[in-house]
N, C-alpha and C. Protein backbone atom coordinates (compact mmCIF):
# COMPACT_ATOMS: atom_id res chain seq x y z
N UNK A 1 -2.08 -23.52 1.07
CA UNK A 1 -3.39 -22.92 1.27
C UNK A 1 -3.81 -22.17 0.00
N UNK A 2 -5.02 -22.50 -0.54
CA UNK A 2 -5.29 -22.13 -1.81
C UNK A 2 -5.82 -20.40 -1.22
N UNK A 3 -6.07 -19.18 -2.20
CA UNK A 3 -6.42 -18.06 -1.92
C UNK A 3 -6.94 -17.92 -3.15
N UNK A 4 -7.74 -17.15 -3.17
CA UNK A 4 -8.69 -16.60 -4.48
C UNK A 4 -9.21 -14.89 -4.20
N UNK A 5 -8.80 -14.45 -5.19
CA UNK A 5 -8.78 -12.64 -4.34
C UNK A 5 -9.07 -12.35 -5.73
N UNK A 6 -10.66 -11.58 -5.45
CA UNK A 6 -11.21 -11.05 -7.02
C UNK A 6 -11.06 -9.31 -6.55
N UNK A 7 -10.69 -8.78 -7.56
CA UNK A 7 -10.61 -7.29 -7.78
C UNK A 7 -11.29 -6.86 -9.08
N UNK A 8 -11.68 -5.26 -8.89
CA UNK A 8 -11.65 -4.41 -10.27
C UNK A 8 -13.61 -3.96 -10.37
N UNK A 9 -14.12 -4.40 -8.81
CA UNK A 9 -15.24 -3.79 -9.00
C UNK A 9 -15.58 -2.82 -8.78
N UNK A 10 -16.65 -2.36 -8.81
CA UNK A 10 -17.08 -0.51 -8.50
C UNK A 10 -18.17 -0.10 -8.92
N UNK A 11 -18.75 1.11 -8.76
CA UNK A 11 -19.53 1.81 -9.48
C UNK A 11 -19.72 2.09 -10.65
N UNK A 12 -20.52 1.68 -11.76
CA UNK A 12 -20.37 2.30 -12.95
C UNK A 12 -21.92 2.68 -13.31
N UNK A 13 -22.09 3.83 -14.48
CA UNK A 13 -23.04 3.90 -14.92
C UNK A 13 -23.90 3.00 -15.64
N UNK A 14 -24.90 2.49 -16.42
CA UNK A 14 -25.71 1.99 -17.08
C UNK A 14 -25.35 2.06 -18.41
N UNK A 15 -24.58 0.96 -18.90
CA UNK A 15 -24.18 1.03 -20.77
C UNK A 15 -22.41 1.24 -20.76
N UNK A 16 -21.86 1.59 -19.50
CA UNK A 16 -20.44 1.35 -18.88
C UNK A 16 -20.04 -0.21 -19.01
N UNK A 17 -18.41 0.18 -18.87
CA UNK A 17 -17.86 -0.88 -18.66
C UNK A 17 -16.82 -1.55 -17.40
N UNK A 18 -16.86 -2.36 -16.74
CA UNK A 18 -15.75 -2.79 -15.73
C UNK A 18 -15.18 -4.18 -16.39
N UNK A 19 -13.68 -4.19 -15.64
CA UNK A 19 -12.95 -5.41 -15.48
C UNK A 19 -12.90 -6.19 -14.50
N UNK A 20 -13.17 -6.80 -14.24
CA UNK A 20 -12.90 -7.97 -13.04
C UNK A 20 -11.88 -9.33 -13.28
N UNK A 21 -10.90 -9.18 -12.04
CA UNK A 21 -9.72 -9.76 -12.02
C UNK A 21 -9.93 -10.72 -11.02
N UNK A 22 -9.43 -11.77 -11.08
CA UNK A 22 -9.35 -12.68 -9.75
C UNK A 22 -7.80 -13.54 -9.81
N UNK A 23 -6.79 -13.59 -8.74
CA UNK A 23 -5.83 -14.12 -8.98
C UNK A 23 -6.23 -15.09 -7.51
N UNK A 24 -5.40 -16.44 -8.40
CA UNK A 24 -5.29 -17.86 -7.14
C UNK A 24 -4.11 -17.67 -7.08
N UNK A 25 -3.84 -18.60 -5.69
CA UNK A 25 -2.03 -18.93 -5.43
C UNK A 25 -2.60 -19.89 -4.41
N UNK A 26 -2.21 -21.04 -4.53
CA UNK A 26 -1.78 -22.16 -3.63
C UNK A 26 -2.45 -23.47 -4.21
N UNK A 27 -2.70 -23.02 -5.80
CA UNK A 27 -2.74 -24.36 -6.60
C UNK A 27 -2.18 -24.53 -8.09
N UNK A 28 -2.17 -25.25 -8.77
CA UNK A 28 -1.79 -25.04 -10.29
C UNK A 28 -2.42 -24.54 -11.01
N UNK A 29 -2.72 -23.16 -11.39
CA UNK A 29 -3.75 -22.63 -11.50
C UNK A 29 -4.23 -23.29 -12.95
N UNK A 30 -3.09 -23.48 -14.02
CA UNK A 30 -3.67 -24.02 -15.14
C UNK A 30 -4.16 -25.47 -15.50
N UNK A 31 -4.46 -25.98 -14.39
CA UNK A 31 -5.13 -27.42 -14.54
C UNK A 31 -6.34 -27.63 -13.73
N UNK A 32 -7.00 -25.51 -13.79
CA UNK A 32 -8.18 -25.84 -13.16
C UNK A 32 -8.95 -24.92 -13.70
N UNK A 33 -10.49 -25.51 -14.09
CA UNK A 33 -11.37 -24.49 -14.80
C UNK A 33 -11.80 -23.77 -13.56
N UNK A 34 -12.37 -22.74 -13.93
CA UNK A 34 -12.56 -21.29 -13.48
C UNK A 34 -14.30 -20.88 -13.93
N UNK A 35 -14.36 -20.30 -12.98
CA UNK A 35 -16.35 -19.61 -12.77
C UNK A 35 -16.35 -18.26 -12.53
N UNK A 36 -16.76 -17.58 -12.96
CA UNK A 36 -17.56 -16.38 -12.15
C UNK A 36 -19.15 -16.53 -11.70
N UNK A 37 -18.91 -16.13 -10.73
CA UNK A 37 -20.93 -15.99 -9.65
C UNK A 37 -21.18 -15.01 -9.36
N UNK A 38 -22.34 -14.77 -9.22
CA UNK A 38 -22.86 -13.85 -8.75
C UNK A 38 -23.91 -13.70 -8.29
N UNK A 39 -24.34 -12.63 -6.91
CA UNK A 39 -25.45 -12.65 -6.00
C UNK A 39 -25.95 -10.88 -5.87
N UNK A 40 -27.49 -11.33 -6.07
CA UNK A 40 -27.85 -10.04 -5.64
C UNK A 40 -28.32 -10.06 -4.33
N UNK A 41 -28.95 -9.13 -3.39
CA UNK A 41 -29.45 -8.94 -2.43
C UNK A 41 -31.07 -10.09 -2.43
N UNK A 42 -31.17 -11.08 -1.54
CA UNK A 42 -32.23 -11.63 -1.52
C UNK A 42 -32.50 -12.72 -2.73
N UNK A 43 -31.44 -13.11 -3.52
CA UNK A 43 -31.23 -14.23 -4.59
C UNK A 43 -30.02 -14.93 -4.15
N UNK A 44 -30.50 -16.19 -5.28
CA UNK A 44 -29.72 -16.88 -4.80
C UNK A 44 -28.59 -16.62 -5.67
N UNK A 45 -27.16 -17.34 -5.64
CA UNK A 45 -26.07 -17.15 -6.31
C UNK A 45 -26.46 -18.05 -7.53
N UNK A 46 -25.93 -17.06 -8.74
CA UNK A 46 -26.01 -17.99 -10.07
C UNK A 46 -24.79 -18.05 -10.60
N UNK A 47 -24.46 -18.88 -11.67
CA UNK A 47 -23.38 -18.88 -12.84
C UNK A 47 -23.52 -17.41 -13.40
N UNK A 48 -22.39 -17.12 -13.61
CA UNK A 48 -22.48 -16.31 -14.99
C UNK A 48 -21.46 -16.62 -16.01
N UNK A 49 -20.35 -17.07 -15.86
CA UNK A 49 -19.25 -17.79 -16.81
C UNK A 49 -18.17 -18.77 -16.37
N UNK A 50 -17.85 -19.62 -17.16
CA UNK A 50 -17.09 -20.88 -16.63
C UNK A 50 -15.84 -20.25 -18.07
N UNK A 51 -14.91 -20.69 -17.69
CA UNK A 51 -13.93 -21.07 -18.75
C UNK A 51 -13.11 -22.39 -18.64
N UNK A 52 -12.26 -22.94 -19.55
CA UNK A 52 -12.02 -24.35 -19.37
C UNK A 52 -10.86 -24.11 -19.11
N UNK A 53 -9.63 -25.36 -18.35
CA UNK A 53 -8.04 -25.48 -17.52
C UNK A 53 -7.38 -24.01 -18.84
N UNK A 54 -7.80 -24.35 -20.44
CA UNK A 54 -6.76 -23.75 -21.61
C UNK A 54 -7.73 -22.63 -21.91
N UNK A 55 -8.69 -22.43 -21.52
CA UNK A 55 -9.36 -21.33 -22.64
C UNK A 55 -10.01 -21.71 -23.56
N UNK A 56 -10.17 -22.58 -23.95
CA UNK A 56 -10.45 -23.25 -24.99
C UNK A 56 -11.97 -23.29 -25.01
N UNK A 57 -12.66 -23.73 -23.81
CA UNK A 57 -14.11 -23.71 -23.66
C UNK A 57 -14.43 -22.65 -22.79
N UNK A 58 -15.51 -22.25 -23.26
CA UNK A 58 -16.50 -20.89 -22.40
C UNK A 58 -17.52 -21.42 -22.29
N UNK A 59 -18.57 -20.71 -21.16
CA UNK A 59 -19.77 -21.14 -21.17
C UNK A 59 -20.46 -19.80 -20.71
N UNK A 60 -21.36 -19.38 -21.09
CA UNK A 60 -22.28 -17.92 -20.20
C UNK A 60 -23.63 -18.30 -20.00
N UNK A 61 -23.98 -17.54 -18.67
CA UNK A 61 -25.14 -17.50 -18.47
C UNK A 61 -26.17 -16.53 -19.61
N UNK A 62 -27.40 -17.16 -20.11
CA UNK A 62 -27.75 -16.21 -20.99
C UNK A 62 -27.96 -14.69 -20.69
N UNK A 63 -28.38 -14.32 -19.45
CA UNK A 63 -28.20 -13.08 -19.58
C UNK A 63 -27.03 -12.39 -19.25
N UNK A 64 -26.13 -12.78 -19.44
CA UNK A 64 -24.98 -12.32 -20.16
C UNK A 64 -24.44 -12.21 -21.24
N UNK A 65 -24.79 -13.51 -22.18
CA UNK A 65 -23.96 -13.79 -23.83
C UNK A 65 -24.20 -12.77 -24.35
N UNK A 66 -22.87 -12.07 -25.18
CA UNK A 66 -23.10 -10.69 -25.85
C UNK A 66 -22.46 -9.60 -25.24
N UNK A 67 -22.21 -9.79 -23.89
CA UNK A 67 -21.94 -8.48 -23.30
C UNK A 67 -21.26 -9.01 -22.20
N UNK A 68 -20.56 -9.96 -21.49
CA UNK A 68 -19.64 -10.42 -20.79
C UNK A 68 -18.45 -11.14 -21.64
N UNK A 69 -17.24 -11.21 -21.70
CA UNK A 69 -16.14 -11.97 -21.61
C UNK A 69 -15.36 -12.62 -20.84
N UNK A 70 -15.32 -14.04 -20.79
CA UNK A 70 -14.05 -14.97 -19.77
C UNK A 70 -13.45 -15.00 -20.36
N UNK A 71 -12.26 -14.47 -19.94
CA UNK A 71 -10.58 -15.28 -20.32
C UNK A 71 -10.13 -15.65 -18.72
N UNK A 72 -8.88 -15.68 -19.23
CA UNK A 72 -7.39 -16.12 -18.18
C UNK A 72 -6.24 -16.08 -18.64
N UNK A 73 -5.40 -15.44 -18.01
CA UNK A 73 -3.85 -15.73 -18.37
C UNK A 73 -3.23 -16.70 -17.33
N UNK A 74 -3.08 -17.79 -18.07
CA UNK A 74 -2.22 -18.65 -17.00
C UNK A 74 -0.86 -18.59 -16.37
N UNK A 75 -0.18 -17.41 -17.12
CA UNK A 75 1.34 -17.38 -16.73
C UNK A 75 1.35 -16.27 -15.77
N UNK A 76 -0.39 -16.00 -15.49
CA UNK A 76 -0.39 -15.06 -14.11
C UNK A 76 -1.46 -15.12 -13.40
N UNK A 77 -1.45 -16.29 -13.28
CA UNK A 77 -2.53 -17.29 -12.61
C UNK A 77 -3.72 -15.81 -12.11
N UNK A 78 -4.09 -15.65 -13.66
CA UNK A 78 -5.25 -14.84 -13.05
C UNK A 78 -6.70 -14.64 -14.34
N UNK A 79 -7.54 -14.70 -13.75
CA UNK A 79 -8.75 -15.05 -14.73
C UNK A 79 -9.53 -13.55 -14.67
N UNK A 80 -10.37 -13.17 -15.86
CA UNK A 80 -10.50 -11.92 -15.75
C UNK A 80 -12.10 -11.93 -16.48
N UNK A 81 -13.00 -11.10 -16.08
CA UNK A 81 -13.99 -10.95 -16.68
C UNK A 81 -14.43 -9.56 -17.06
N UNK A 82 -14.52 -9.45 -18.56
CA UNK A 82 -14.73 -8.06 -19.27
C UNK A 82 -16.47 -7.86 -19.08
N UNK A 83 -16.73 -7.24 -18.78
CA UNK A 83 -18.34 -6.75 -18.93
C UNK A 83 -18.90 -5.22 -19.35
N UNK A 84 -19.53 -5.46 -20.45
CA UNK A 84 -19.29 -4.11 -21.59
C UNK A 84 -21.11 -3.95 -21.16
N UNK A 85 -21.60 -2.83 -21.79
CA UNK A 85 -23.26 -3.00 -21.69
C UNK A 85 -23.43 -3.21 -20.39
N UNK A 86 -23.50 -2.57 -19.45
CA UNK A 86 -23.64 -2.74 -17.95
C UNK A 86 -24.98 -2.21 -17.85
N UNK A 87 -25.92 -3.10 -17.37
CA UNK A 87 -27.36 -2.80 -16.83
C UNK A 87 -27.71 -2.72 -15.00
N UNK A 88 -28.70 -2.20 -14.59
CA UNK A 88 -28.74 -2.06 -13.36
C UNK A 88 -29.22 -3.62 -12.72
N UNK A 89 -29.41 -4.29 -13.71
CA UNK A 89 -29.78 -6.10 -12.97
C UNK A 89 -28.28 -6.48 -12.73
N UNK A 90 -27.26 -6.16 -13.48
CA UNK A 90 -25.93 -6.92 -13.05
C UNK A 90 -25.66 -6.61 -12.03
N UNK A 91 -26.01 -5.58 -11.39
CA UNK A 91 -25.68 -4.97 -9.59
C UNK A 91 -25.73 -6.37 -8.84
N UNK A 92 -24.56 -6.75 -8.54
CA UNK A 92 -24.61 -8.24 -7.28
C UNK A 92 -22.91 -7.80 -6.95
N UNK A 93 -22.56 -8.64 -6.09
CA UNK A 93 -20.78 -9.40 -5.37
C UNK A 93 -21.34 -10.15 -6.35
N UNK A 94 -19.63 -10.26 -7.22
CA UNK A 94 -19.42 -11.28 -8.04
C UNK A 94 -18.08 -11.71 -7.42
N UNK A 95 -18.08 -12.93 -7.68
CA UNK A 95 -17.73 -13.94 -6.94
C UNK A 95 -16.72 -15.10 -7.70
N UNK A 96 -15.23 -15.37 -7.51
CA UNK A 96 -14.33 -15.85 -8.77
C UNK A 96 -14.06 -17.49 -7.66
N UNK A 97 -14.54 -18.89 -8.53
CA UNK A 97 -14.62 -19.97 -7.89
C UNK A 97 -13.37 -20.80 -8.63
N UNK A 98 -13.00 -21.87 -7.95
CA UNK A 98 -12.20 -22.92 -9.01
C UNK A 98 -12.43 -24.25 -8.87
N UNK A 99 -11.88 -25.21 -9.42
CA UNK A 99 -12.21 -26.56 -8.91
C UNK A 99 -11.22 -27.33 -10.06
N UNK A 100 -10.86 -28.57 -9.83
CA UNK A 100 -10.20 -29.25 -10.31
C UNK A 100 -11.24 -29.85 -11.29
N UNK A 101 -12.07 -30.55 -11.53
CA UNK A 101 -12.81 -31.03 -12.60
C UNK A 101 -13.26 -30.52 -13.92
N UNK A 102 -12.99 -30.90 -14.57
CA UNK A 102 -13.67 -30.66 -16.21
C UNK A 102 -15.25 -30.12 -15.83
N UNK A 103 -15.46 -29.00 -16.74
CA UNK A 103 -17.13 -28.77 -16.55
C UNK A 103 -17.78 -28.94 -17.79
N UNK A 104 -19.39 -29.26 -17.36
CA UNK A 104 -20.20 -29.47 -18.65
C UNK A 104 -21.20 -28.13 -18.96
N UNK A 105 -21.81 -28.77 -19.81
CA UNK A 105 -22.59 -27.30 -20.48
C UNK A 105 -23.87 -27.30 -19.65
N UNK A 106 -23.94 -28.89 -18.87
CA UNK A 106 -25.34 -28.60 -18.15
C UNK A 106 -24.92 -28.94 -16.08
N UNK A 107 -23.17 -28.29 -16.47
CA UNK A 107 -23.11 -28.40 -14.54
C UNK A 107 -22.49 -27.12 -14.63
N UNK A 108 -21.76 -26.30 -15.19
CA UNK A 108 -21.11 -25.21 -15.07
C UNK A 108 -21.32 -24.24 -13.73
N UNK A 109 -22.90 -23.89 -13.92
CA UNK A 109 -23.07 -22.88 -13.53
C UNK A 109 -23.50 -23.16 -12.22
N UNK A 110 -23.13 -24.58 -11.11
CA UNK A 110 -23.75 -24.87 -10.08
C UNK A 110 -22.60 -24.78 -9.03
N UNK A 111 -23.27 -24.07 -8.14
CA UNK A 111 -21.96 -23.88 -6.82
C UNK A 111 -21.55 -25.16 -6.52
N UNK A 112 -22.10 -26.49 -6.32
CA UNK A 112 -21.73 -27.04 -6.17
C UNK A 112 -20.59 -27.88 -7.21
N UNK A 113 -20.12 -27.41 -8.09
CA UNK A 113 -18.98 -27.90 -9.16
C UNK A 113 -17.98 -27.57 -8.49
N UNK A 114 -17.37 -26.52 -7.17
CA UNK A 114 -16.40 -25.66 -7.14
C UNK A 114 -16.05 -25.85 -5.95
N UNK A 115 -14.85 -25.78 -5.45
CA UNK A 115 -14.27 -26.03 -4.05
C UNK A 115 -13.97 -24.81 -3.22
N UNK A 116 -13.14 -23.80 -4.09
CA UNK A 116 -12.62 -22.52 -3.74
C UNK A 116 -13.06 -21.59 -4.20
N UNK A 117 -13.43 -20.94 -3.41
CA UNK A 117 -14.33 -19.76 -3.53
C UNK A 117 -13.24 -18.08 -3.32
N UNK A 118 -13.43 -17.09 -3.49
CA UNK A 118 -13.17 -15.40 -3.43
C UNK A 118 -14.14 -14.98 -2.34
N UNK A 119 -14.14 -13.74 -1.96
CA UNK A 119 -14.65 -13.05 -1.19
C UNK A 119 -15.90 -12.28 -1.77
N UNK A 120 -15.22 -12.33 -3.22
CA UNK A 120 -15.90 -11.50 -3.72
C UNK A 120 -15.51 -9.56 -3.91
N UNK A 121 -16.25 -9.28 -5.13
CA UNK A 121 -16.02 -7.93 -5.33
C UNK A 121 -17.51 -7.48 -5.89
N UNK A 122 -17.93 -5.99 -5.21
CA UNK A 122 -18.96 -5.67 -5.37
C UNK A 122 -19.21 -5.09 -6.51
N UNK A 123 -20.21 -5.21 -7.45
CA UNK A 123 -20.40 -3.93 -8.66
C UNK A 123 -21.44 -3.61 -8.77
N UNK A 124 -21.75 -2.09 -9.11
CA UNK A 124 -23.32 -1.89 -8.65
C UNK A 124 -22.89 -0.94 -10.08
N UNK A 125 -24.89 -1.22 -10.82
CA UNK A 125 -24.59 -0.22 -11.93
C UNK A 125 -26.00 0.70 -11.52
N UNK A 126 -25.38 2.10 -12.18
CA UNK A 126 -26.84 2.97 -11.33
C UNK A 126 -27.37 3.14 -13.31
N UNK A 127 -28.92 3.72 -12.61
CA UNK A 127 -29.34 3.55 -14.20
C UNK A 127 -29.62 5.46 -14.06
């Protein structure tokens, strides 16, 4: 049974920074690219970053580039997203997905690329 459990959200001020962690267990984690999503109240869920099985490829949503980071450590099957410059629009549940397929620069950011989904972790930035 695959599990996907994102941590490390919270409250922060406006121009703050959080980490967000998401660890899988009940697949190989390194032979699968990785997403972060995210939803605000009354929108729909968007992309905000893909990374590829090695790290090797990134992708961001533009209003992020500049001020979000994807990685992953594979030897702890856990993918992590740095977000520096925190504005009060990033306030959503962000949301850590996976899927076995290679992603492109023009499918990344679509829920439908992804099989396994998180619960999600909330982050709200006050201004």
């Amino acid at each position: 049974q695959v599990q996907v459990v994102e941590s490390g959200g919270g409250l922060v001020q406006a121009g703050g920074s959080l980490r967000l962690s998401c660890t899988v267990s009940g697949l190989t984690f390194d032979d699968y690219p990785m997403g972060w999503f995210r939803q605000s109240p009354g929108k729909e869920r968007e992309g905000v970053s893909c990374i590829s099985w090695s790290g090797g490829t990134t992708y961001y949503a533009d209003s992020v580039k500049g001020r979000f980071t994807i990685s992953r450590d594979n030897a702890k099957n856990t993918l992590y997203l740095q977000m520096n410059s925190l504005k009060p629009e990033d306030t959503a549940m962000y949301y850590c997905a996976a899927d076995w397929g290679p992603k492109r620069a023009d499918t990344w950011y679509r829920e439908s690329e992804y099989n396994y989904w998180g619960q999600g972790t909330q982050v709200t930035v006050s201004s």
